[in-house]
Protein backbone atom coordinates (compact mmCIF):
# COMPACT_ATOMS: atom_id res chain seq x y z
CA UNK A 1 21.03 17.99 23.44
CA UNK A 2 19.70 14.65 21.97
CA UNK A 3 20.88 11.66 23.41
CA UNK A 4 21.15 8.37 21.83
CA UNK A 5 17.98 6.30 22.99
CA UNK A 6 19.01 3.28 21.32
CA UNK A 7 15.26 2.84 21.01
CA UNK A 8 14.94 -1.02 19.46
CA UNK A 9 11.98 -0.27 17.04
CA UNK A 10 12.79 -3.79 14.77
CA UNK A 11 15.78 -6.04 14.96
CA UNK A 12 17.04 -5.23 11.38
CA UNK A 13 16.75 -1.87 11.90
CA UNK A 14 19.52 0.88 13.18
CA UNK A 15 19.56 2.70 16.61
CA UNK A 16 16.51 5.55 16.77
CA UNK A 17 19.05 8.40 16.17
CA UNK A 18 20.79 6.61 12.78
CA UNK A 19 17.32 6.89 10.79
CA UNK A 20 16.42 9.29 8.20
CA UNK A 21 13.05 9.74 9.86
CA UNK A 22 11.73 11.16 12.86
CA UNK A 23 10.93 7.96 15.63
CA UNK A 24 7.05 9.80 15.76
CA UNK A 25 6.76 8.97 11.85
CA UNK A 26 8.35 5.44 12.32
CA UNK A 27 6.26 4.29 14.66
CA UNK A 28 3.29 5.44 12.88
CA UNK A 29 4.27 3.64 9.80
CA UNK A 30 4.51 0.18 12.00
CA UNK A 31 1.03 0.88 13.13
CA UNK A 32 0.62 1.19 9.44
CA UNK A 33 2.33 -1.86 8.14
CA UNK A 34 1.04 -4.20 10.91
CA UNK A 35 -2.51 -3.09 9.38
CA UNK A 36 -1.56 -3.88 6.28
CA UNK A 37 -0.25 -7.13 6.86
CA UNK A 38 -3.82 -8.72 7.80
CA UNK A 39 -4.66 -8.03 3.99
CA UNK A 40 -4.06 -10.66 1.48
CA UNK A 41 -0.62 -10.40 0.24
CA UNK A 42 -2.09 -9.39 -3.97
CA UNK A 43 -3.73 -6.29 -1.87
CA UNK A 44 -0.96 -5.20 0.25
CA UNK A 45 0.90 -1.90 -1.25
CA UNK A 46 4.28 -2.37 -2.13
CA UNK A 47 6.67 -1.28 0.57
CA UNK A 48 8.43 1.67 -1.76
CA UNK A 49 4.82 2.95 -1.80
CA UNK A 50 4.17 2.51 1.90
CA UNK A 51 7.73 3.82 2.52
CA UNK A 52 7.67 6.60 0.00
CA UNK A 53 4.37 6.79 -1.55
CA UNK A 54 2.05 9.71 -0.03
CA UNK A 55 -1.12 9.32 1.32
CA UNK A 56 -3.09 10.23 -2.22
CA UNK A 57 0.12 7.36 -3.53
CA UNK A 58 -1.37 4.94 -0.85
CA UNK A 59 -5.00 5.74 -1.15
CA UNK A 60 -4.81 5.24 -5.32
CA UNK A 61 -3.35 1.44 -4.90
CA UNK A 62 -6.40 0.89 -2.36
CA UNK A 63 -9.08 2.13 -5.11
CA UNK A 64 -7.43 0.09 -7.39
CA UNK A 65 -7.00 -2.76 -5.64
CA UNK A 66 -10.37 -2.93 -4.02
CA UNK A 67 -12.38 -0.94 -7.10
CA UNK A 68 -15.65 -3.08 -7.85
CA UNK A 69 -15.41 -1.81 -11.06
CA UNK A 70 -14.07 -3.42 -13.69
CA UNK A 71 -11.88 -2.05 -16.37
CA UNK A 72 -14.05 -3.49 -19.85
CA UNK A 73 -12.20 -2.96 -23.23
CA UNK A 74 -13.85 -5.56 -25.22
CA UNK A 75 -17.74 -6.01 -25.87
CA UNK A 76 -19.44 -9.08 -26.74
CA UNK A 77 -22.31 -8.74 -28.52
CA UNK A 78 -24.74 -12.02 -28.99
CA UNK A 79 -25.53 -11.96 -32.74
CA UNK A 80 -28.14 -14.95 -34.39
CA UNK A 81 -28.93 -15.20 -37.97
CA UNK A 82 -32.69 -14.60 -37.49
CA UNK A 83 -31.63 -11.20 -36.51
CA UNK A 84 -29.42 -10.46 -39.27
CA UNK A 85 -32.57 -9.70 -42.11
């Protein structure tokens, strides 16, 4: 019924038929990537989270990565004698 397309998707990868996903999800994934790649390299995700990761996986490293807020765990407090009675 299927018929090997021998579909060339990326040099270093197999034929279309020897993949363990479907060519739809593949190709969505490049569309994926390519975006990815005009990021900085520090803000890219990790290709085992790309690859792997779900979308709430994929959409965590992006809050993360591009949160404005930052994580504080130390407090400096501005102390002068004059204030210390």
């Amino acid at each position: 019924m299927y018929k090997n397309t021998s579909l060339v998707l990326h040099s270093g990868l197999p034929a279309a038929d020897e993949l363990p996903w479907t060519i739809s999800f593949v190709i969505r994934k490049r569309t994926q990537i390519d975006s990815f790649m005009e990021l900085p390299k520090e803000k890219r995700p990790t290709d085992n989270t790309i690859w792997y990761g779900t979308p709430d996986d994929i959409e965590e490293w992006f809050e993360k990565v591009f949160s404005n807020k930052k994580n504080q765990d130390e407090f400096l407090i501005q102390i002068n004698d004059e204030d210390v009675g």
